[in-house]
N, C-alpha and C. Protein backbone atom coordinates (compact mmCIF):
# COMPACT_ATOMS: atom_id res chain seq x y z
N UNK A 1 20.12 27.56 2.29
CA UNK A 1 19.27 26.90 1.34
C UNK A 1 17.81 27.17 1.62
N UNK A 2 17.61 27.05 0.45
CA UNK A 2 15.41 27.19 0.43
C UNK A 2 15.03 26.28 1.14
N UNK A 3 15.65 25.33 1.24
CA UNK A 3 14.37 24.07 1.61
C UNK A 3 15.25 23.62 3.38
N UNK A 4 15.70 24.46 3.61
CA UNK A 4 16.22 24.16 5.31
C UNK A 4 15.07 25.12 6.36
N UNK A 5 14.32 26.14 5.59
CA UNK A 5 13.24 26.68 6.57
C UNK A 5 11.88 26.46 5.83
N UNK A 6 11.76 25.17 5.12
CA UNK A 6 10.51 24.40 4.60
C UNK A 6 10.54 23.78 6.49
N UNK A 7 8.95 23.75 6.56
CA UNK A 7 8.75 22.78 8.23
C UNK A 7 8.78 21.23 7.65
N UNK A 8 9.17 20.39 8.38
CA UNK A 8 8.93 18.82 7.97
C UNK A 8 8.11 18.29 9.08
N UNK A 9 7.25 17.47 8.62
CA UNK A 9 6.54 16.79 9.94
C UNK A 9 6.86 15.32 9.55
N UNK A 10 7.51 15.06 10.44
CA UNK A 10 7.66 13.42 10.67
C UNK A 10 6.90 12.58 10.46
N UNK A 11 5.79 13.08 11.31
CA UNK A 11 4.78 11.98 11.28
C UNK A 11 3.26 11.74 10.52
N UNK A 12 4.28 12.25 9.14
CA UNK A 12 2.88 11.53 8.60
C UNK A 12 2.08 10.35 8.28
N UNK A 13 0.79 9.93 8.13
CA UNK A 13 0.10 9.51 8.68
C UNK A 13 0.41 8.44 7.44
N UNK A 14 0.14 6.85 7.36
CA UNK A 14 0.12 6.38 5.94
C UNK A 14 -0.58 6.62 5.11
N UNK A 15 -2.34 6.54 5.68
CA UNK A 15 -3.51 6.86 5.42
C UNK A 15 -3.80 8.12 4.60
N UNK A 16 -2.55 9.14 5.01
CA UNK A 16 -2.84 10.61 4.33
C UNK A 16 -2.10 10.64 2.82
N UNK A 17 -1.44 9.71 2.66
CA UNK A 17 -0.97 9.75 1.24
C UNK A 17 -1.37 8.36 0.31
N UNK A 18 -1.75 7.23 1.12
CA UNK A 18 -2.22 6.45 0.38
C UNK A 18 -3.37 6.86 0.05
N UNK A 19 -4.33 7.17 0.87
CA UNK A 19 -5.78 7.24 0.30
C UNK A 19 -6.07 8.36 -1.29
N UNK A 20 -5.18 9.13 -1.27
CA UNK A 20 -5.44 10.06 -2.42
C UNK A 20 -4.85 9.98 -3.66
N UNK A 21 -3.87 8.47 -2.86
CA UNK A 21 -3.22 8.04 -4.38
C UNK A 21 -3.86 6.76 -4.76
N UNK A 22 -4.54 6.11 -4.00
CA UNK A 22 -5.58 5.45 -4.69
C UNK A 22 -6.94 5.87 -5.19
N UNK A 23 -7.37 7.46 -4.26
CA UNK A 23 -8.62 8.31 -5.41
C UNK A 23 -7.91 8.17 -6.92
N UNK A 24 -6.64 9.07 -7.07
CA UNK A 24 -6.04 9.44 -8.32
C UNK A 24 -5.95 8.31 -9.13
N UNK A 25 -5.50 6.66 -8.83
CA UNK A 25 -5.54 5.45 -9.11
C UNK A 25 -6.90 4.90 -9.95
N UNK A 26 -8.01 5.12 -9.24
CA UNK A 26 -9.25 5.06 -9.32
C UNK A 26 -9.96 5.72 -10.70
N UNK A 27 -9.36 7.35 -10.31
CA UNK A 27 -9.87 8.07 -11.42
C UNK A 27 -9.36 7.66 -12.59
N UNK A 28 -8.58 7.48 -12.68
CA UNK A 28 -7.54 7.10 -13.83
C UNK A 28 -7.85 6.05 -14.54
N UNK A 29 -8.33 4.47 -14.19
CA UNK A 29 -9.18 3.52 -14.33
C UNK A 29 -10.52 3.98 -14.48
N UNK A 30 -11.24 4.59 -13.91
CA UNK A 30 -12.02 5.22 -13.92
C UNK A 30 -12.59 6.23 -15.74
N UNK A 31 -11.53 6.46 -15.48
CA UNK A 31 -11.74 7.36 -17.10
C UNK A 31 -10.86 6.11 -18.41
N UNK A 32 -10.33 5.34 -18.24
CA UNK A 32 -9.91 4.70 -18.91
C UNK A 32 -11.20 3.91 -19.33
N UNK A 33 -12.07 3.38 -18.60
CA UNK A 33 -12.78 2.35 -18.88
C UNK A 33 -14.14 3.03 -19.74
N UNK A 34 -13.90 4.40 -19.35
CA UNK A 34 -15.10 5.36 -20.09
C UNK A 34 -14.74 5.45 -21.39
N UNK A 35 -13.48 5.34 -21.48
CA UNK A 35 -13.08 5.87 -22.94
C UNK A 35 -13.22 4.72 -23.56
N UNK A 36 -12.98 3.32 -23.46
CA UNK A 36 -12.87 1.95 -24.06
C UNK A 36 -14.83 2.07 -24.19
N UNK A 37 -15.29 2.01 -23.46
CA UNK A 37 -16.88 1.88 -23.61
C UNK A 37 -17.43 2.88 -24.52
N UNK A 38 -16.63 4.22 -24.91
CA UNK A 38 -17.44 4.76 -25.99
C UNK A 38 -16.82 4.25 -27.01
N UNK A 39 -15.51 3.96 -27.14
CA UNK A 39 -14.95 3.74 -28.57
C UNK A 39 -15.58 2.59 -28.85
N UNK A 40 -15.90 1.33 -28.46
CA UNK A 40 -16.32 0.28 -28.58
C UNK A 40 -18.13 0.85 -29.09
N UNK A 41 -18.94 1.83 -28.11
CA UNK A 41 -19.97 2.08 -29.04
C UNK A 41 -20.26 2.32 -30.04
N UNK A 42 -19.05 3.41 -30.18
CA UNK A 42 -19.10 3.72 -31.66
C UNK A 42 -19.11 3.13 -32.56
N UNK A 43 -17.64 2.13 -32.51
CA UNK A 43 -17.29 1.41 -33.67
C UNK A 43 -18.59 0.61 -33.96
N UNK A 44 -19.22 0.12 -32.41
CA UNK A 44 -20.62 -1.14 -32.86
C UNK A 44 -21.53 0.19 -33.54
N UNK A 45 -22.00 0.85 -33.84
CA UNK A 45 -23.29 1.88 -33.82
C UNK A 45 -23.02 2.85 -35.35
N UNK A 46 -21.64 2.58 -35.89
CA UNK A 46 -21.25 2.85 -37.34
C UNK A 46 -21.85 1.64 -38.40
N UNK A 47 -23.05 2.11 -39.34
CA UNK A 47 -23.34 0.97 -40.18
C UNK A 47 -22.15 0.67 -40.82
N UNK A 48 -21.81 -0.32 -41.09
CA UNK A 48 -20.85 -1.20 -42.72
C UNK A 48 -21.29 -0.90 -43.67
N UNK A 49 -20.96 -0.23 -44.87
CA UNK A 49 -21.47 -0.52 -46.39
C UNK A 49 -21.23 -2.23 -46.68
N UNK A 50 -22.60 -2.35 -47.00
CA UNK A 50 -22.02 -3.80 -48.12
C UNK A 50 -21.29 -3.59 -49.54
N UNK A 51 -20.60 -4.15 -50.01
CA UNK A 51 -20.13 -4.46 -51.19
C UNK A 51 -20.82 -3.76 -52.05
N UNK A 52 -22.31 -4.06 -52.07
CA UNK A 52 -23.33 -3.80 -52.84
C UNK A 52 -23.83 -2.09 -53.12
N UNK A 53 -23.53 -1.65 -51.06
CA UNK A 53 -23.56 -0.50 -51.39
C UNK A 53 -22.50 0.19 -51.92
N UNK A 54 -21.46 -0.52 -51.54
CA UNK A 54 -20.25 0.88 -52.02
C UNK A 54 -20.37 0.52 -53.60
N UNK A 55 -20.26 -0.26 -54.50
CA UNK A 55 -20.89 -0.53 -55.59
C UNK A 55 -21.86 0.68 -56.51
N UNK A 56 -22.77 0.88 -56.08
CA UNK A 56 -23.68 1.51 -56.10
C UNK A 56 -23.38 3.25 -55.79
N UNK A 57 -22.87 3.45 -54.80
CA UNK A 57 -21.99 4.44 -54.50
C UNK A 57 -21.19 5.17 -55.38
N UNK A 58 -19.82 4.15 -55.70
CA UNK A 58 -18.97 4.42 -57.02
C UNK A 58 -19.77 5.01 -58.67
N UNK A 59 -20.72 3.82 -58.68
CA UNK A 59 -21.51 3.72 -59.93
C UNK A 59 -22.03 5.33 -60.35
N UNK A 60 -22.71 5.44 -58.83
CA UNK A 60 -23.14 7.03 -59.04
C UNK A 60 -22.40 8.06 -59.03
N UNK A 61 -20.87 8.18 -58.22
CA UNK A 61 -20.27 9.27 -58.91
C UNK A 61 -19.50 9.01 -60.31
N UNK A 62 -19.55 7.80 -60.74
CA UNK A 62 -19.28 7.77 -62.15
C UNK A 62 -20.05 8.09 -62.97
N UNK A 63 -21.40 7.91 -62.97
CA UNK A 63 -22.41 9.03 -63.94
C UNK A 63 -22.50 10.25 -63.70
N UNK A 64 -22.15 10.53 -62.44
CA UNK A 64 -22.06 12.30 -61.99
C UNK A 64 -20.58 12.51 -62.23
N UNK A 65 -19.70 12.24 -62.88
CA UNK A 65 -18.99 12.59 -63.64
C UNK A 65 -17.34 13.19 -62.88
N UNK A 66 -17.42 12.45 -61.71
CA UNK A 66 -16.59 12.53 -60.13
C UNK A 66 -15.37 11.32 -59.93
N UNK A 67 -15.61 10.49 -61.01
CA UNK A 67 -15.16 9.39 -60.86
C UNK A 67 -14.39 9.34 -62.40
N UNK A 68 -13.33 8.88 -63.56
CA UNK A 68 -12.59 7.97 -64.59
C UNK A 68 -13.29 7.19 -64.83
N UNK A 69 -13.26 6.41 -66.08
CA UNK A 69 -13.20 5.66 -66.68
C UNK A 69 -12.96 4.61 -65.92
N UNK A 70 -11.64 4.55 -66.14
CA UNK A 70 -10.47 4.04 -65.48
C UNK A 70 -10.51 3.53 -64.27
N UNK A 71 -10.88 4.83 -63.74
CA UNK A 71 -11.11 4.55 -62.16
C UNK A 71 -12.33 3.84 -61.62
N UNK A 72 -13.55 3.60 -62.07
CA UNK A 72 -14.67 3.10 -62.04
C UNK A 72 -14.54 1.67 -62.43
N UNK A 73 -13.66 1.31 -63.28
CA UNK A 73 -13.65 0.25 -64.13
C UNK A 73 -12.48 -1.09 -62.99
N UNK A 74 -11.98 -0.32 -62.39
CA UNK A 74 -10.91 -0.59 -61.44
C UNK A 74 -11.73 -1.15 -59.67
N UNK A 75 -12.21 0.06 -59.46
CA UNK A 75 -13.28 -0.17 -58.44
C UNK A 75 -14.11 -1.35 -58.82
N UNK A 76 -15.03 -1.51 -59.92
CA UNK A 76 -15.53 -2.25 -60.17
C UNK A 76 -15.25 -3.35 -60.05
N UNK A 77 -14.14 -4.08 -60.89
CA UNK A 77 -13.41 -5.33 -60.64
C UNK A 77 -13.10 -5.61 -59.44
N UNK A 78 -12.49 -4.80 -58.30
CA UNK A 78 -12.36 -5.13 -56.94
C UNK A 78 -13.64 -5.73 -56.34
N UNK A 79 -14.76 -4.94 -56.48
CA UNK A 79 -15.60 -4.94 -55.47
C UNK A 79 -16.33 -6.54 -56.48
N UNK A 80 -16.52 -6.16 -57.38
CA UNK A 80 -16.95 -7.38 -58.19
C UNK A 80 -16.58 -8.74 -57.48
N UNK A 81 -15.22 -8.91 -57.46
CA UNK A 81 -14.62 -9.80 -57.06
C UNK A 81 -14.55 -10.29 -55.33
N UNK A 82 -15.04 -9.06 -54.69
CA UNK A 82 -15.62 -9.55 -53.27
C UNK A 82 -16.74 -9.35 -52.96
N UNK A 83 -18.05 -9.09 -53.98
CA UNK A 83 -19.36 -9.56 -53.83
C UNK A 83 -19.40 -11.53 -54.20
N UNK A 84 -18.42 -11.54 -55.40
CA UNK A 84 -18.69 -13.10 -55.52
C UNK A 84 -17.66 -14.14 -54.53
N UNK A 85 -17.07 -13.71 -53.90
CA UNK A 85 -16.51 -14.25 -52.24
C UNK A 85 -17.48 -13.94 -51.45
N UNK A 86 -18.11 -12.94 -50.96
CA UNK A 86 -19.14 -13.38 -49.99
C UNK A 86 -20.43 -14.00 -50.78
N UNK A 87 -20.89 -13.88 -51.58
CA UNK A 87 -21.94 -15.20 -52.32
C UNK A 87 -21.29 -16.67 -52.05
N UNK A 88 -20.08 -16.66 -52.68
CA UNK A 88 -19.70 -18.25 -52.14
C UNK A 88 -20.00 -19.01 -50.97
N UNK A 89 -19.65 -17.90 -50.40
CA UNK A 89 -19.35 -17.77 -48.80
C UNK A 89 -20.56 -17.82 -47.95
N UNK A 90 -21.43 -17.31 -48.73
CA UNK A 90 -22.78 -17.56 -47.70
C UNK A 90 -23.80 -18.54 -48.58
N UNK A 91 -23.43 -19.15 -49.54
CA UNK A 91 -24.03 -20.04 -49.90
C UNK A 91 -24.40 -21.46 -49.26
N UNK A 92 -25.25 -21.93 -49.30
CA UNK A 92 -24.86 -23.16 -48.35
C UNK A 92 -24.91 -24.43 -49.38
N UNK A 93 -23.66 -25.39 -48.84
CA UNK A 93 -23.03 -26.70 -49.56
C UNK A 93 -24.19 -27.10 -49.95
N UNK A 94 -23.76 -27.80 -51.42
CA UNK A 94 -25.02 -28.86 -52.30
C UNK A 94 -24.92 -30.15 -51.60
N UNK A 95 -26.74 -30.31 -51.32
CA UNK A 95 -27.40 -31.91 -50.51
C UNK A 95 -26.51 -32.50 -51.01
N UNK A 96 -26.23 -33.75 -50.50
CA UNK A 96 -25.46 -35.03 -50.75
C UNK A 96 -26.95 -35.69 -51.43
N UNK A 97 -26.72 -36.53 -52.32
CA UNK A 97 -27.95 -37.21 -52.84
C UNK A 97 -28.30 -38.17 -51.70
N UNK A 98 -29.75 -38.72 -52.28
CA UNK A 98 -30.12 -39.34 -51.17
C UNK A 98 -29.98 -40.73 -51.94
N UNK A 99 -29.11 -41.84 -51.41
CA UNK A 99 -29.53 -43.11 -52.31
C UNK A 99 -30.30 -43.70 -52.45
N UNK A 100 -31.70 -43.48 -51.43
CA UNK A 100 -32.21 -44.43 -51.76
C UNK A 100 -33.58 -44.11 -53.01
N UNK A 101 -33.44 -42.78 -53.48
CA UNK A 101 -34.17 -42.07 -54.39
C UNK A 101 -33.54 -42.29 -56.01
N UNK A 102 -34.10 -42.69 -56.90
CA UNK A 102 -33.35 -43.22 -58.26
C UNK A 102 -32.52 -41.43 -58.36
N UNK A 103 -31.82 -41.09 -59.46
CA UNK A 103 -31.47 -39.94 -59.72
C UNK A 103 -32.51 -39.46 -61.04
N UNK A 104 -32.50 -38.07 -61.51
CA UNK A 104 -33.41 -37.52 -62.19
C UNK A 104 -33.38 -38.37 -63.60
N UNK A 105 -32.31 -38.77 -63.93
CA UNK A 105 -32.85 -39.45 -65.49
C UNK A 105 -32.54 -41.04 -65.19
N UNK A 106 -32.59 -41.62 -64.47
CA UNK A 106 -32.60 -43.36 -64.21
C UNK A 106 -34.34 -43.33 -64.18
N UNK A 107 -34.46 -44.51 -64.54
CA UNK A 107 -36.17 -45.24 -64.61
C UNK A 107 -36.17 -45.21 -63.43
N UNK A 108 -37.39 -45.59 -62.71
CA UNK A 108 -37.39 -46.25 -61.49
C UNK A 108 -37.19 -48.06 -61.28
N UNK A 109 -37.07 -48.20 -60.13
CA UNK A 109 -36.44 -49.49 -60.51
C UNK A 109 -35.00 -49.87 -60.87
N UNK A 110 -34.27 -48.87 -61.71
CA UNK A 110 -33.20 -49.21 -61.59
C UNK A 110 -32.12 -48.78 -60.73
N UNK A 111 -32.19 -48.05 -59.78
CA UNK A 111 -31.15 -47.62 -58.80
C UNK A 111 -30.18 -48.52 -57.81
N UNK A 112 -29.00 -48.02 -58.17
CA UNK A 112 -27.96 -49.38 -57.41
C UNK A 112 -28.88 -50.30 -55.86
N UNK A 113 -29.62 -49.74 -55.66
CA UNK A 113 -30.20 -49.97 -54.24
C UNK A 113 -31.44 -51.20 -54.65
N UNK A 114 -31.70 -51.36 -55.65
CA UNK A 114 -32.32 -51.96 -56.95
C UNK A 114 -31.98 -53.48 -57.24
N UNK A 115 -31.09 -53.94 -56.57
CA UNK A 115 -30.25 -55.06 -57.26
C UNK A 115 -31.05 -55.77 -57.52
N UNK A 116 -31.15 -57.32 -58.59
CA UNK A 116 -32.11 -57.95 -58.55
C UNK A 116 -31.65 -59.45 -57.45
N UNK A 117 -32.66 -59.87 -56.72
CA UNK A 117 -32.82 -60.88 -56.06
C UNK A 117 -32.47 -62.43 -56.44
C-alpha cells in the first residue's frame, strides 16, 4: 500500500494544528463580518424613491411614449393610493377642543362651562 511508506510522527504537538485552525476560524469570521458591513452600507447609502418620485418617473415615460395607456393609468392608481396612506400617515391627529374656549359659532358667554349661578 501507498500510505504504509508515508512517515507518521506521533508526536504531534496540539498547538501545531490548533493554532492554524483557529487562523482559518478567524479568517472566515473575519471575512464574514466584511461582507455583512458592506451589504448593510449599501443597502443604507441607496436613496428610496418617494411615491412622488416614482410618480413622476412613470408620468414621464408616458409622455415619452415608453409606457400604455393602460399601463400608466394602472401605475397611477397604485401609487395614487399609497401617496394618500402616507399623507394620512404623517398627518398629525386633530386638537381635542379646548373647553374652556366657546366654539367658533356659540356667542360668548354661552359655553357649557358658562352655567348660570
Amino acid at each position: 500500500m501507498w500510505l504504509a511508506n508515508v512517515p507518521v510522527n506521533p508526536r504531534i504537538e496540539f498547538g501545531e494544528i490548533l493554532l492554524p485552525a483557529l487562523l482559518l476560524v478567524g479568517a472566515i469570521l473575519l471575512a464574514a463580518l466584511i461582507l455583512v458591513l458592506i451589504k448593510r452600507w449599501n443597502t443604507e447609502s441607496t436613496p428610496r424613491d418617494t411615491a412622488h418620485d416614482q410618480l413622476a418617473l412613470f408620468r414621464d415615460m408616458f409622455q415619452h411614449g415608453e409606457m400604455s395607456k393602460e399601463e400608466y393609468q394602472r401605475v397611477h392608481s397604485l401609487l395614487a393610493t399609497k401617496i394618500r396612506a402616507e399623507e394620512a400617515a404623517a398627518a398629525p391627529p386633530p386638537a381635542a377642543p379646548d373647553p374652556t374656549k366657546p366654539a367658533p359659532n356659540e356667542p360668548p358667554g354661552t359655553s357649557p362651562g358658562d352655567a348660570p349661578k
